[in-house]
C-alpha atoms as a PDB file:
ATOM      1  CA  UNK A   1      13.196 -10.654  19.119  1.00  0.00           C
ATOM      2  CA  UNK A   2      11.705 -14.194  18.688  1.00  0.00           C
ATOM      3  CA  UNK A   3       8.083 -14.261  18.276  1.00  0.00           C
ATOM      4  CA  UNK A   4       5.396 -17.094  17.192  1.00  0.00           C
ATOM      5  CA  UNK A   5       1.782 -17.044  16.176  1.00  0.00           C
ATOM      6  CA  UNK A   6      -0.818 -15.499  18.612  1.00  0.00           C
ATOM      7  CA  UNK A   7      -2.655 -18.646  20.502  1.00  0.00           C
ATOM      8  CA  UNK A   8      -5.856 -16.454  19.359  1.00  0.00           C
ATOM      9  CA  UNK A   9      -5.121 -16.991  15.398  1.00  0.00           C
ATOM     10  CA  UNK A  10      -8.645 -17.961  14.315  1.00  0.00           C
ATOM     11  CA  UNK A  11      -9.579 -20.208  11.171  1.00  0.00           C
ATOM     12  CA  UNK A  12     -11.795 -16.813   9.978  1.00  0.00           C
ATOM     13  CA  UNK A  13      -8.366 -14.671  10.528  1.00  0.00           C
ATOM     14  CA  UNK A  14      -6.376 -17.072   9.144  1.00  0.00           C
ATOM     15  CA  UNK A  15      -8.431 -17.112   6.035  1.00  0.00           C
ATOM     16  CA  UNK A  16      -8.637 -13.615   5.595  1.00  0.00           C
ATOM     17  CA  UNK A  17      -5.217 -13.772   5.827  1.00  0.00           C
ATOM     18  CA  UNK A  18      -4.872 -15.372   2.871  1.00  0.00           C
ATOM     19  CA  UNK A  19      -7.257 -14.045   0.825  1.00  0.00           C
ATOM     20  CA  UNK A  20      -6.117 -10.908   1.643  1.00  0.00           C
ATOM     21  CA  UNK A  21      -2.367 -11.859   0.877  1.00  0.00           C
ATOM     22  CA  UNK A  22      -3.549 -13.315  -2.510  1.00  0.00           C
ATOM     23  CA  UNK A  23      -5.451 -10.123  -3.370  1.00  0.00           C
ATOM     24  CA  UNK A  24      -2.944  -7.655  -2.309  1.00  0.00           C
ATOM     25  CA  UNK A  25       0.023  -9.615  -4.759  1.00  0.00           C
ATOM     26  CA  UNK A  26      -2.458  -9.996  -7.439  1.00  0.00           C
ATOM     27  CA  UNK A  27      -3.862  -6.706  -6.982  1.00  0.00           C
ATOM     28  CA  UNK A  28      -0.338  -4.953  -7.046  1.00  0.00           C
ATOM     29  CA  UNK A  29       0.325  -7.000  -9.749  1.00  0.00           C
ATOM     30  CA  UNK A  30      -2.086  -5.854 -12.067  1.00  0.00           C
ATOM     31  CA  UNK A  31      -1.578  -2.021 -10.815  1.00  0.00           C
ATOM     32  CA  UNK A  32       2.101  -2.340 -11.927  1.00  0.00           C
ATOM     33  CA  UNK A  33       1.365  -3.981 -15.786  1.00  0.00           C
ATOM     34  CA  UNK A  34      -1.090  -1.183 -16.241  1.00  0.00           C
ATOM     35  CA  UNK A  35       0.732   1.331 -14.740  1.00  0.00           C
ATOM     36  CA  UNK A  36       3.886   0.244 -17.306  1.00  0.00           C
ATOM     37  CA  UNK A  37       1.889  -0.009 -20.105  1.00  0.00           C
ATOM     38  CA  UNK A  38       0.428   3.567 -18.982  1.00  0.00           C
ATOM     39  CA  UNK A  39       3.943   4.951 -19.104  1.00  0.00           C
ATOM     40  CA  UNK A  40       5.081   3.576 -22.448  1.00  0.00           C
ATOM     41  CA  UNK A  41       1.937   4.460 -24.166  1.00  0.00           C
ATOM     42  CA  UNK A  42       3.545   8.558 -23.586  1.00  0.00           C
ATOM     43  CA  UNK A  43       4.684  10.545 -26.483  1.00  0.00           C
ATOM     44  CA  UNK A  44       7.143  11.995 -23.589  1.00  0.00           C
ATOM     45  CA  UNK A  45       7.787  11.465 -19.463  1.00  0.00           C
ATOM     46  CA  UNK A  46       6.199  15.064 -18.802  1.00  0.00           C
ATOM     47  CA  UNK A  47       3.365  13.950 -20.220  1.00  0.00           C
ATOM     48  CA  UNK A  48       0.591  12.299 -17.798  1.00  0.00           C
ATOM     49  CA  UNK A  49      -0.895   9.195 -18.444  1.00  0.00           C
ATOM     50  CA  UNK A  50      -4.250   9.205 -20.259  1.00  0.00           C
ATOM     51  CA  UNK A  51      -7.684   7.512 -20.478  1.00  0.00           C
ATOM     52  CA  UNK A  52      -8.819   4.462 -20.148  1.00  0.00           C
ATOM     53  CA  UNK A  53      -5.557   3.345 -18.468  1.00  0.00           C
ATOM     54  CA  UNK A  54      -5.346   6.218 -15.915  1.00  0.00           C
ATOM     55  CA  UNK A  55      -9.396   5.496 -14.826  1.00  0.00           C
ATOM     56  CA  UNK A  56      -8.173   1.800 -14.676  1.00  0.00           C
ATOM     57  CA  UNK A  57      -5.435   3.174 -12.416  1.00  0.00           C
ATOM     58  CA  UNK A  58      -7.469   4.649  -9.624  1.00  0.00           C
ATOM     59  CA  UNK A  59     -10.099   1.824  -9.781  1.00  0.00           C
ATOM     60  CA  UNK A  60      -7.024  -0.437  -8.966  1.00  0.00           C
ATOM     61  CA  UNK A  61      -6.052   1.573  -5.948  1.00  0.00           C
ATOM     62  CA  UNK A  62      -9.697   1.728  -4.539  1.00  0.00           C
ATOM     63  CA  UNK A  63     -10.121  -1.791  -4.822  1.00  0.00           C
ATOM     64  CA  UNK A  64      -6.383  -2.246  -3.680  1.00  0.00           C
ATOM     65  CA  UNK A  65      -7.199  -0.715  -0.272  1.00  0.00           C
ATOM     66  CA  UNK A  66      -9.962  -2.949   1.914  1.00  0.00           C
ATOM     67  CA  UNK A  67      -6.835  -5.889   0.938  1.00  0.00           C
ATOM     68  CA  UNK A  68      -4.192  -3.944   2.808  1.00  0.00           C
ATOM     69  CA  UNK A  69      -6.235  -3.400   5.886  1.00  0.00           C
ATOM     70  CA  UNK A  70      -7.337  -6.894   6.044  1.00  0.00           C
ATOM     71  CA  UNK A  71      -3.763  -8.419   5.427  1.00  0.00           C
ATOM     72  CA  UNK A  72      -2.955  -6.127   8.755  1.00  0.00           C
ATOM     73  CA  UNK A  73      -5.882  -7.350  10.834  1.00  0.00           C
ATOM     74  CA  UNK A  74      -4.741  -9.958  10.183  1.00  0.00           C
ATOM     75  CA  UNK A  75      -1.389  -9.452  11.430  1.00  0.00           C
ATOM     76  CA  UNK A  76      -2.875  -8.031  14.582  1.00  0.00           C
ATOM     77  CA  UNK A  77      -4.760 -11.334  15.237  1.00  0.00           C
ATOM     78  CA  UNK A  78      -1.406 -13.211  14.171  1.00  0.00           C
ATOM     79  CA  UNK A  79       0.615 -11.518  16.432  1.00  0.00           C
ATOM     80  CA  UNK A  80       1.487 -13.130  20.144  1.00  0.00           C
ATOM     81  CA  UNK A  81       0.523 -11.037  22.698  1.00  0.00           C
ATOM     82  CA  UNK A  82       3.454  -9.032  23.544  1.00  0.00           C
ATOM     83  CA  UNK A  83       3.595  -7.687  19.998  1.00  0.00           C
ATOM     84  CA  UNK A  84      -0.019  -7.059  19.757  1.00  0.00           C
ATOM     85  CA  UNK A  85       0.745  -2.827  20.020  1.00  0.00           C
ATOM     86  CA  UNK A  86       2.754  -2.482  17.171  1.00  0.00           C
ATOM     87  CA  UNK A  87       0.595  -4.873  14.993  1.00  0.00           C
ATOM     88  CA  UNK A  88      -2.514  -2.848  16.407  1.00  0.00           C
ATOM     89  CA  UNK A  89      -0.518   0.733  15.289  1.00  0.00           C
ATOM     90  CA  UNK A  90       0.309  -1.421  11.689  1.00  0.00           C
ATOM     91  CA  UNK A  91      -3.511  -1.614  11.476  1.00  0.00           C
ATOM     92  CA  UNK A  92      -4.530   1.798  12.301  1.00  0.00           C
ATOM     93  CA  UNK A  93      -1.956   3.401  10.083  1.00  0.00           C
ATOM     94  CA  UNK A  94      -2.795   1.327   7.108  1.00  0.00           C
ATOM     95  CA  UNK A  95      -6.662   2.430   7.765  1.00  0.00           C
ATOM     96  CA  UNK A  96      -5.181   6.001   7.804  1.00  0.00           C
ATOM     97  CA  UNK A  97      -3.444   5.329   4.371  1.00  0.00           C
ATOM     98  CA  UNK A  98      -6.495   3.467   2.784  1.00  0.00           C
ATOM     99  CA  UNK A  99      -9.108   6.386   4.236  1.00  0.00           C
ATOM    100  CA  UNK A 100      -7.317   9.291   2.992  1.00  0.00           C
ATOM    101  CA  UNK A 101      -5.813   7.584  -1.366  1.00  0.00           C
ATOM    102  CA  UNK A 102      -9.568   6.459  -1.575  1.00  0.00           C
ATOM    103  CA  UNK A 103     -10.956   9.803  -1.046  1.00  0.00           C
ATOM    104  CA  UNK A 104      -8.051  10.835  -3.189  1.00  0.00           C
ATOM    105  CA  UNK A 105      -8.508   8.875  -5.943  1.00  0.00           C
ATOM    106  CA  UNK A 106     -12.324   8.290  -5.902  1.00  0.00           C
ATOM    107  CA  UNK A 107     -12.881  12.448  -6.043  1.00  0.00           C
ATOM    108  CA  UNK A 108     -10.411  12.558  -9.012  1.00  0.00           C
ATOM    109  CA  UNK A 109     -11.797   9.356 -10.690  1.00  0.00           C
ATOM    110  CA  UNK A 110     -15.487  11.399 -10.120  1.00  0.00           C
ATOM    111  CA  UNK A 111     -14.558  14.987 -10.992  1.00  0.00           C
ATOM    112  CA  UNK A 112     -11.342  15.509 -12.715  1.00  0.00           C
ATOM    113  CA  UNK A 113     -13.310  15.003 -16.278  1.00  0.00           C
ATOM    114  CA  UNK A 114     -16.472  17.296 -15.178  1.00  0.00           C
ATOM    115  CA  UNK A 115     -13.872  19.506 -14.031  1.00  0.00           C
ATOM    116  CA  UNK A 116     -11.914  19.627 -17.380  1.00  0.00           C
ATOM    117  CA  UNK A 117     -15.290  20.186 -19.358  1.00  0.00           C
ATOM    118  CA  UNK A 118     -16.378  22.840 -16.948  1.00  0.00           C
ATOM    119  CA  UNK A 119     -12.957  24.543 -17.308  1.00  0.00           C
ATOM    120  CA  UNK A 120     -12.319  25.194 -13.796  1.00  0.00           C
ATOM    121  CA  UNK A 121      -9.090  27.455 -13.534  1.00  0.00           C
ATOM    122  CA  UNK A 122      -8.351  25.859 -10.246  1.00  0.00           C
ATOM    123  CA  UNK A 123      -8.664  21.791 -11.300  1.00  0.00           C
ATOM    124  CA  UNK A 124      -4.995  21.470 -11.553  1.00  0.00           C
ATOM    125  CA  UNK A 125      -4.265  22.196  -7.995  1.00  0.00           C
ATOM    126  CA  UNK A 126      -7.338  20.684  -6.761  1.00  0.00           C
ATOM    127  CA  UNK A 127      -7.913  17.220  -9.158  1.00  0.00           C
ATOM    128  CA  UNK A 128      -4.852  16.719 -11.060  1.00  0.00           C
ATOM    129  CA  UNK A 129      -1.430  14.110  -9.960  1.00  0.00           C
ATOM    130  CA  UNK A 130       1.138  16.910 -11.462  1.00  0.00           C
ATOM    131  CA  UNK A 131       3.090  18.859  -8.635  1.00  0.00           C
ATOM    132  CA  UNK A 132       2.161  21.137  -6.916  1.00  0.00           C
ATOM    133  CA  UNK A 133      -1.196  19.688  -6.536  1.00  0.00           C
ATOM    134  CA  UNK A 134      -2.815  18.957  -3.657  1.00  0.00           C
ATOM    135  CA  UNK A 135      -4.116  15.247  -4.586  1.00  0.00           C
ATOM    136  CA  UNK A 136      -0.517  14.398  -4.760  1.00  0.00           C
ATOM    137  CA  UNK A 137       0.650  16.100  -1.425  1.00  0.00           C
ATOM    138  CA  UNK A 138      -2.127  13.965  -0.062  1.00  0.00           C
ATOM    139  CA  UNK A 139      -1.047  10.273  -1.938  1.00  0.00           C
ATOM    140  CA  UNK A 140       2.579  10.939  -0.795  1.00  0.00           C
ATOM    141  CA  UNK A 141       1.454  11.285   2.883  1.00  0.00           C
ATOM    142  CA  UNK A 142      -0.616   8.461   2.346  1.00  0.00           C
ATOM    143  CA  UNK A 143       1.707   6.282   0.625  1.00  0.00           C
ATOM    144  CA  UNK A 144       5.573   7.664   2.088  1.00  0.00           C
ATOM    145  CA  UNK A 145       4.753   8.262   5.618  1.00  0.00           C
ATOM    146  CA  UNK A 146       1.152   6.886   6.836  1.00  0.00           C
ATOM    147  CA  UNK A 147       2.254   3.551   4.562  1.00  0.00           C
ATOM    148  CA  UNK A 148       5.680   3.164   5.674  1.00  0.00           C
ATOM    149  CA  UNK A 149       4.485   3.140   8.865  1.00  0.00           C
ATOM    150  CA  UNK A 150       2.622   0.785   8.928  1.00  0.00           C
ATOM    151  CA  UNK A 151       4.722  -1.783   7.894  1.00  0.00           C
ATOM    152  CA  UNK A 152       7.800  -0.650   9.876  1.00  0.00           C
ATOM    153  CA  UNK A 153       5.256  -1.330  12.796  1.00  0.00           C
ATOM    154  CA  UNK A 154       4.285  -4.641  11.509  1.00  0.00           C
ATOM    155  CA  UNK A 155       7.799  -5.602  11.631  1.00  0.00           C
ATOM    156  CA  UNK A 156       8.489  -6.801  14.579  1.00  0.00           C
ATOM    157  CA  UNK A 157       5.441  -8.885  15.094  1.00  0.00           C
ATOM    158  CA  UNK A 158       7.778 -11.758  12.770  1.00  0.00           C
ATOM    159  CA  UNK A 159      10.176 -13.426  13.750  1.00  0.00           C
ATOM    160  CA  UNK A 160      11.686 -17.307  14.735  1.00  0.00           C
ATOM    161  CA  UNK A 161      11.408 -18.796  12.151  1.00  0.00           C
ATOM    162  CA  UNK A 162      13.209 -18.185   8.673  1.00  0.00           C
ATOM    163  CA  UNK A 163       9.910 -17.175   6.825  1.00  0.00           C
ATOM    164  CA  UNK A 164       9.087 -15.259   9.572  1.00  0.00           C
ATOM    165  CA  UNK A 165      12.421 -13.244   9.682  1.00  0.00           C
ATOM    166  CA  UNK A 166      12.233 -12.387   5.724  1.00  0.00           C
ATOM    167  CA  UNK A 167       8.732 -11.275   6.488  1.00  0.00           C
ATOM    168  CA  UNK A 168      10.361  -8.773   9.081  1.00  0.00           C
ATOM    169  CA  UNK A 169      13.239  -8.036   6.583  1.00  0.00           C
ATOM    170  CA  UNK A 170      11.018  -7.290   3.680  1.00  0.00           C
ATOM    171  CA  UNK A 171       8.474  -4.755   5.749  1.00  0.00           C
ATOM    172  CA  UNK A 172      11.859  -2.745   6.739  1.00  0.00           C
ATOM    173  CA  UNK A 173      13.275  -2.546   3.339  1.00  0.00           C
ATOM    174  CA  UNK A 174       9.649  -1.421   1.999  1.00  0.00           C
ATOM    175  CA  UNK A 175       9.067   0.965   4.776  1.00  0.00           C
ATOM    176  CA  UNK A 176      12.561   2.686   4.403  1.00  0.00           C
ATOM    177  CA  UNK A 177      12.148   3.070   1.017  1.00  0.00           C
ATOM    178  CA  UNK A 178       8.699   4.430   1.062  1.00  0.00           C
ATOM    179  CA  UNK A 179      10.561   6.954   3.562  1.00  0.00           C
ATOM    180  CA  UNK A 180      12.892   7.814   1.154  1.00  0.00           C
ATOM    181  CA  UNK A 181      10.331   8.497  -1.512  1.00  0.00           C
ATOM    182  CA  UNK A 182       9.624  11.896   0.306  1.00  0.00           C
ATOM    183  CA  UNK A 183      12.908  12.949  -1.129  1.00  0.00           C
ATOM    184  CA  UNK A 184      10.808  14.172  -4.060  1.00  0.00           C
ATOM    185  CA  UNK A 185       8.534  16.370  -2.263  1.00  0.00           C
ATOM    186  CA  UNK A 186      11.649  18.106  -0.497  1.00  0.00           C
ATOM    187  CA  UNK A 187      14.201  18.141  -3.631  1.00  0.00           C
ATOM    188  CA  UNK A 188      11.028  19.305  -5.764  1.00  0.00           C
ATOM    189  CA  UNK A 189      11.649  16.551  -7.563  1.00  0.00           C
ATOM    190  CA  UNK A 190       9.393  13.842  -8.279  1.00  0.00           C
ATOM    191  CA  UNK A 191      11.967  11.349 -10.207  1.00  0.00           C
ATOM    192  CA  UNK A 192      13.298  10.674  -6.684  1.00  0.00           C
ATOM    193  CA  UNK A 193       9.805   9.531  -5.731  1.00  0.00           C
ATOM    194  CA  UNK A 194      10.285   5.853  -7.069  1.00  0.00           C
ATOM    195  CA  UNK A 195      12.221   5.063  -4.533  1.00  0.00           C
ATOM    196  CA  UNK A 196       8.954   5.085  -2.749  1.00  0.00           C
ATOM    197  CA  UNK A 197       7.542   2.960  -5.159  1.00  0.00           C
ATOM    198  CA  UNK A 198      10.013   0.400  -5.387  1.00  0.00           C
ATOM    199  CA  UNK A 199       8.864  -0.139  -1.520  1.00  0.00           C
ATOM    200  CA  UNK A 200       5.403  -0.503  -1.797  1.00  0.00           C
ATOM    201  CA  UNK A 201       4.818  -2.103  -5.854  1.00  0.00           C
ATOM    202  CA  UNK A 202       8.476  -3.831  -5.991  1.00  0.00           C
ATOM    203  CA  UNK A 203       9.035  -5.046  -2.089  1.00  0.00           C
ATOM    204  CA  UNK A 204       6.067  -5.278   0.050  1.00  0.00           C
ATOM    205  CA  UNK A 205       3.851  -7.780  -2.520  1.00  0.00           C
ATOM    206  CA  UNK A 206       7.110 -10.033  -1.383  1.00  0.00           C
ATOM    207  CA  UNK A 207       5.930  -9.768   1.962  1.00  0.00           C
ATOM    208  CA  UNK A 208       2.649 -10.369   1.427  1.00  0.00           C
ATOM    209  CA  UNK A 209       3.289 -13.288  -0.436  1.00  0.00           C
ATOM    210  CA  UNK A 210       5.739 -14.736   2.296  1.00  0.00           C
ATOM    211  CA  UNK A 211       2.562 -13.632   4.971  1.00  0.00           C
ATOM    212  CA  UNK A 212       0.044 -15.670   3.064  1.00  0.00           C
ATOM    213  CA  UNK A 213       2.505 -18.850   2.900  1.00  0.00           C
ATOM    214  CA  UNK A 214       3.122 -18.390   6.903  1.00  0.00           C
ATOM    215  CA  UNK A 215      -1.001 -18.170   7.929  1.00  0.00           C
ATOM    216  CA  UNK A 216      -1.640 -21.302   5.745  1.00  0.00           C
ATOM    217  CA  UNK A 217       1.140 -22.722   7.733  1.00  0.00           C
ATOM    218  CA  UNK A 218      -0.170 -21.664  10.994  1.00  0.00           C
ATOM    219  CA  UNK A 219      -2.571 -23.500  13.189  1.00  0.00           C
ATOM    220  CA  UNK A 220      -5.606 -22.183  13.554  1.00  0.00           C
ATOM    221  CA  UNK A 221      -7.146 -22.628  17.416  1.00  0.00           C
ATOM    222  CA  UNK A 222     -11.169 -21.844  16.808  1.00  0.00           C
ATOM    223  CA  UNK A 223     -13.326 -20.595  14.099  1.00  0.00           C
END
Protein backbone atom coordinates (compact mmCIF):
# COMPACT_ATOMS: atom_id res chain seq x y z
CA UNK A 1 0.00 0.00 0.00
CA UNK A 2 1.57 3.37 -1.07
CA UNK A 3 0.61 6.20 1.00
CA UNK A 4 1.90 10.03 1.37
CA UNK A 5 1.35 12.76 3.89
CA UNK A 6 -2.28 13.91 4.64
CA UNK A 7 -2.86 17.39 2.55
CA UNK A 8 -4.22 18.45 6.21
CA UNK A 9 -0.57 18.05 7.95
CA UNK A 10 -0.52 21.36 9.86
CA UNK A 11 2.74 23.37 10.94
CA UNK A 12 1.17 22.90 14.84
CA UNK A 13 0.92 18.92 14.01
CA UNK A 14 3.93 18.83 12.41
CA UNK A 15 5.65 20.32 15.36
CA UNK A 16 4.17 18.26 17.82
CA UNK A 17 5.31 15.72 15.82
CA UNK A 18 8.56 16.33 16.51
CA UNK A 19 8.64 17.27 19.79
CA UNK A 20 6.84 14.44 20.57
CA UNK A 21 9.28 12.10 18.55
CA UNK A 22 12.24 13.79 20.38
CA UNK A 23 10.63 13.23 23.79
CA UNK A 24 9.47 9.77 23.31
CA UNK A 25 13.46 8.60 22.13
CA UNK A 26 14.85 10.66 24.83
CA UNK A 27 12.34 9.70 27.23
CA UNK A 28 12.80 5.86 26.50
CA UNK A 29 16.19 6.52 26.61
CA UNK A 30 16.56 7.57 29.96
CA UNK A 31 13.84 4.82 31.21
CA UNK A 32 16.21 2.12 29.81
CA UNK A 33 19.80 3.57 31.59
CA UNK A 34 17.87 3.69 34.80
CA UNK A 35 16.09 0.76 34.44
CA UNK A 36 19.80 -1.11 33.75
CA UNK A 37 21.40 0.49 36.35
CA UNK A 38 18.20 -0.58 38.54
CA UNK A 39 18.88 -4.19 37.63
CA UNK A 40 22.61 -4.34 38.29
CA UNK A 41 22.38 -2.53 41.49
CA UNK A 42 20.46 -6.33 42.75
CA UNK A 43 22.16 -8.58 45.13
CA UNK A 44 20.05 -11.29 42.94
CA UNK A 45 17.31 -11.28 39.75
CA UNK A 46 14.41 -12.29 42.30
CA UNK A 47 15.05 -9.45 43.98
CA UNK A 48 12.96 -6.16 42.93
CA UNK A 49 14.48 -3.07 42.24
CA UNK A 50 14.68 -0.55 45.09
CA UNK A 51 14.45 3.17 45.99
CA UNK A 52 15.30 5.98 44.55
CA UNK A 53 15.73 4.22 41.17
CA UNK A 54 12.36 2.36 41.20
CA UNK A 55 10.40 6.00 42.18
CA UNK A 56 12.57 7.38 39.26
CA UNK A 57 11.10 4.48 37.28
CA UNK A 58 7.43 5.25 37.48
CA UNK A 59 8.01 9.06 37.25
CA UNK A 60 9.62 8.13 33.82
CA UNK A 61 6.59 6.23 32.65
CA UNK A 62 4.08 9.02 33.75
CA UNK A 63 5.91 11.55 32.05
CA UNK A 64 6.60 8.98 29.15
CA UNK A 65 2.86 8.79 28.38
CA UNK A 66 1.25 12.43 27.12
CA UNK A 67 4.62 11.81 24.36
CA UNK A 68 3.14 8.61 23.01
CA UNK A 69 -0.29 9.98 22.48
CA UNK A 70 0.93 13.04 20.87
CA UNK A 71 3.48 11.20 18.51
CA UNK A 72 0.01 9.27 17.40
CA UNK A 73 -2.08 12.39 16.90
CA UNK A 74 0.15 13.12 15.16
CA UNK A 75 0.14 10.25 12.97
CA UNK A 76 -3.59 10.64 12.63
CA UNK A 77 -3.14 14.21 11.23
CA UNK A 78 -0.14 12.74 9.05
CA UNK A 79 -2.03 10.20 7.62
CA UNK A 80 -3.83 10.69 3.92
CA UNK A 81 -7.23 10.23 4.09
CA UNK A 82 -7.83 6.72 3.25
CA UNK A 83 -5.67 5.62 6.17
CA UNK A 84 -7.11 8.02 8.55
CA UNK A 85 -9.15 4.78 10.52
CA UNK A 86 -6.35 2.89 11.44
CA UNK A 87 -4.23 5.98 12.47
CA UNK A 88 -7.48 7.17 14.41
CA UNK A 89 -7.67 3.33 16.20
CA UNK A 90 -3.46 3.89 16.71
CA UNK A 91 -4.59 6.97 18.70
CA UNK A 92 -7.31 5.65 20.75
CA UNK A 93 -5.43 2.55 21.74
CA UNK A 94 -2.36 4.39 22.77
CA UNK A 95 -4.84 6.72 25.02
CA UNK A 96 -6.11 3.33 26.36
CA UNK A 97 -2.45 2.26 27.18
CA UNK A 98 -1.38 5.74 28.62
CA UNK A 99 -4.93 5.99 30.81
CA UNK A 100 -4.75 2.72 32.38
CA UNK A 101 0.07 2.45 33.28
CA UNK A 102 -0.57 6.07 34.67
CA UNK A 103 -3.16 5.06 37.05
CA UNK A 104 -0.93 2.07 37.49
CA UNK A 105 2.05 3.54 38.26
CA UNK A 106 0.92 6.88 39.85
CA UNK A 107 -1.25 4.69 42.70
CA UNK A 108 1.93 2.58 43.33
CA UNK A 109 4.34 5.60 43.17
CA UNK A 110 1.53 7.21 45.93
CA UNK A 111 0.76 4.19 48.13
CA UNK A 112 3.02 1.30 47.85
CA UNK A 113 5.36 3.00 50.76
CA UNK A 114 2.20 4.05 53.07
CA UNK A 115 1.14 0.69 52.34
CA UNK A 116 4.43 -1.04 53.47
CA UNK A 117 4.47 1.15 56.76
CA UNK A 118 0.86 0.42 57.41
CA UNK A 119 1.53 -3.32 56.89
CA UNK A 120 -1.32 -4.08 54.78
CA UNK A 121 -1.48 -8.00 54.30
CA UNK A 122 -3.00 -7.44 50.95
CA UNK A 123 -0.25 -4.68 49.33
CA UNK A 124 1.44 -7.33 47.41
CA UNK A 125 -1.45 -8.21 45.27
CA UNK A 126 -2.79 -4.83 45.19
CA UNK A 127 0.62 -2.30 44.91
CA UNK A 128 3.48 -4.44 44.20
CA UNK A 129 5.16 -5.41 40.21
CA UNK A 130 5.88 -9.22 41.48
CA UNK A 131 3.39 -11.85 39.89
CA UNK A 132 0.57 -12.49 40.67
CA UNK A 133 -0.23 -8.96 41.30
CA UNK A 134 -2.72 -7.12 39.92
CA UNK A 135 -0.61 -3.82 38.96
CA UNK A 136 1.26 -6.08 36.70
CA UNK A 137 -1.78 -7.93 35.06
CA UNK A 138 -2.80 -4.37 34.38
CA UNK A 139 0.91 -2.96 32.78
CA UNK A 140 1.00 -6.15 30.61
CA UNK A 141 -2.47 -5.35 29.12
CA UNK A 142 -1.39 -1.98 28.84
CA UNK A 143 1.89 -2.49 27.41
CA UNK A 144 1.46 -6.30 25.34
CA UNK A 145 -1.91 -5.89 23.94
CA UNK A 146 -3.49 -2.18 24.22
CA UNK A 147 0.36 -1.03 23.07
CA UNK A 148 0.93 -3.40 20.39
CA UNK A 149 -2.00 -2.33 19.02
CA UNK A 150 -1.55 0.60 18.54
CA UNK A 151 1.31 0.54 16.57
CA UNK A 152 0.30 -2.48 14.44
CA UNK A 153 -2.58 0.04 13.54
CA UNK A 154 -0.26 2.83 12.86
CA UNK A 155 1.40 0.71 10.41
CA UNK A 156 -0.07 1.05 7.52
CA UNK A 157 -0.54 4.74 7.53
CA UNK A 158 3.57 4.64 6.05
CA UNK A 159 4.51 3.87 3.22
CA UNK A 160 6.22 5.18 -0.48
CA UNK A 161 8.90 6.23 0.37
CA UNK A 162 11.98 4.30 1.95
CA UNK A 163 11.73 6.15 5.39
CA UNK A 164 8.31 5.70 5.26
CA UNK A 165 8.43 1.85 4.68
CA UNK A 166 11.05 1.29 7.73
CA UNK A 167 8.62 3.34 9.72
CA UNK A 168 5.92 0.61 8.77
CA UNK A 169 8.56 -2.19 9.27
CA UNK A 170 9.66 -1.05 12.65
CA UNK A 171 5.84 -0.59 14.19
CA UNK A 172 5.29 -4.44 13.03
CA UNK A 173 8.38 -5.80 14.52
CA UNK A 174 7.55 -3.75 17.88
CA UNK A 175 3.97 -4.69 17.89
CA UNK A 176 4.67 -8.50 17.35
CA UNK A 177 6.99 -8.56 19.88
CA UNK A 178 5.02 -6.73 22.43
CA UNK A 179 2.47 -9.66 21.44
CA UNK A 180 4.78 -12.11 22.23
CA UNK A 181 5.60 -10.66 25.60
CA UNK A 182 2.22 -12.18 26.87
CA UNK A 183 4.02 -15.45 26.69
CA UNK A 184 4.95 -14.71 30.31
CA UNK A 185 1.61 -14.25 31.68
CA UNK A 186 0.48 -17.69 30.02
CA UNK A 187 3.86 -19.82 30.66
CA UNK A 188 3.80 -18.17 34.30
CA UNK A 189 6.82 -17.00 33.45
CA UNK A 190 7.91 -13.57 33.44
CA UNK A 191 11.61 -14.08 31.82
CA UNK A 192 9.66 -14.54 28.56
CA UNK A 193 8.21 -11.08 29.09
CA UNK A 194 11.28 -9.19 27.48
CA UNK A 195 10.38 -10.09 24.45
CA UNK A 196 7.78 -7.50 25.04
CA UNK A 197 10.22 -5.16 25.99
CA UNK A 198 12.58 -5.48 23.34
CA UNK A 199 9.39 -4.09 21.22
CA UNK A 200 8.53 -1.19 22.96
CA UNK A 201 12.31 0.11 24.81
CA UNK A 202 14.61 -1.65 21.98
CA UNK A 203 12.36 -1.16 18.56
CA UNK A 204 9.71 1.38 18.63
CA UNK A 205 12.18 4.57 19.87
CA UNK A 206 13.59 3.50 16.15
CA UNK A 207 10.40 4.39 14.85
CA UNK A 208 9.93 7.29 16.51
CA UNK A 209 13.08 8.55 15.59
CA UNK A 210 12.55 7.67 11.78
CA UNK A 211 8.74 9.55 12.43
CA UNK A 212 10.34 12.71 13.69
CA UNK A 213 12.96 12.79 10.63
CA UNK A 214 9.80 12.19 8.11
CA UNK A 215 7.39 15.29 9.74
CA UNK A 216 10.44 17.67 9.55
CA UNK A 217 10.60 16.49 6.04
CA UNK A 218 7.03 16.97 5.34
CA UNK A 219 5.35 20.08 4.13
CA UNK A 220 3.30 21.62 6.25
CA UNK A 221 -0.08 23.25 4.39
CA UNK A 222 -1.45 25.86 7.31
CA UNK A 223 -0.73 26.64 10.83
Amino acid sequence: MTMSSSTTFSASARRVGIVAAIGTVVGIAVYAVMLLVGLASLASPQRPIGDPIFSLLELAIIVLMPLLVALMAAVHAWAPAGAKVYSLLAVVFMSLLAALTCSVHFVILVLSHRAEAAGWADAPLLLSFHWPSIPYALDILGWDVFFALSVLFAAPVFGGSARARAIRTCLIVSGVLALAGLAGPVLGDMRWRMIGVVGYVGVFPVAAALMGVLFRAAPATAR
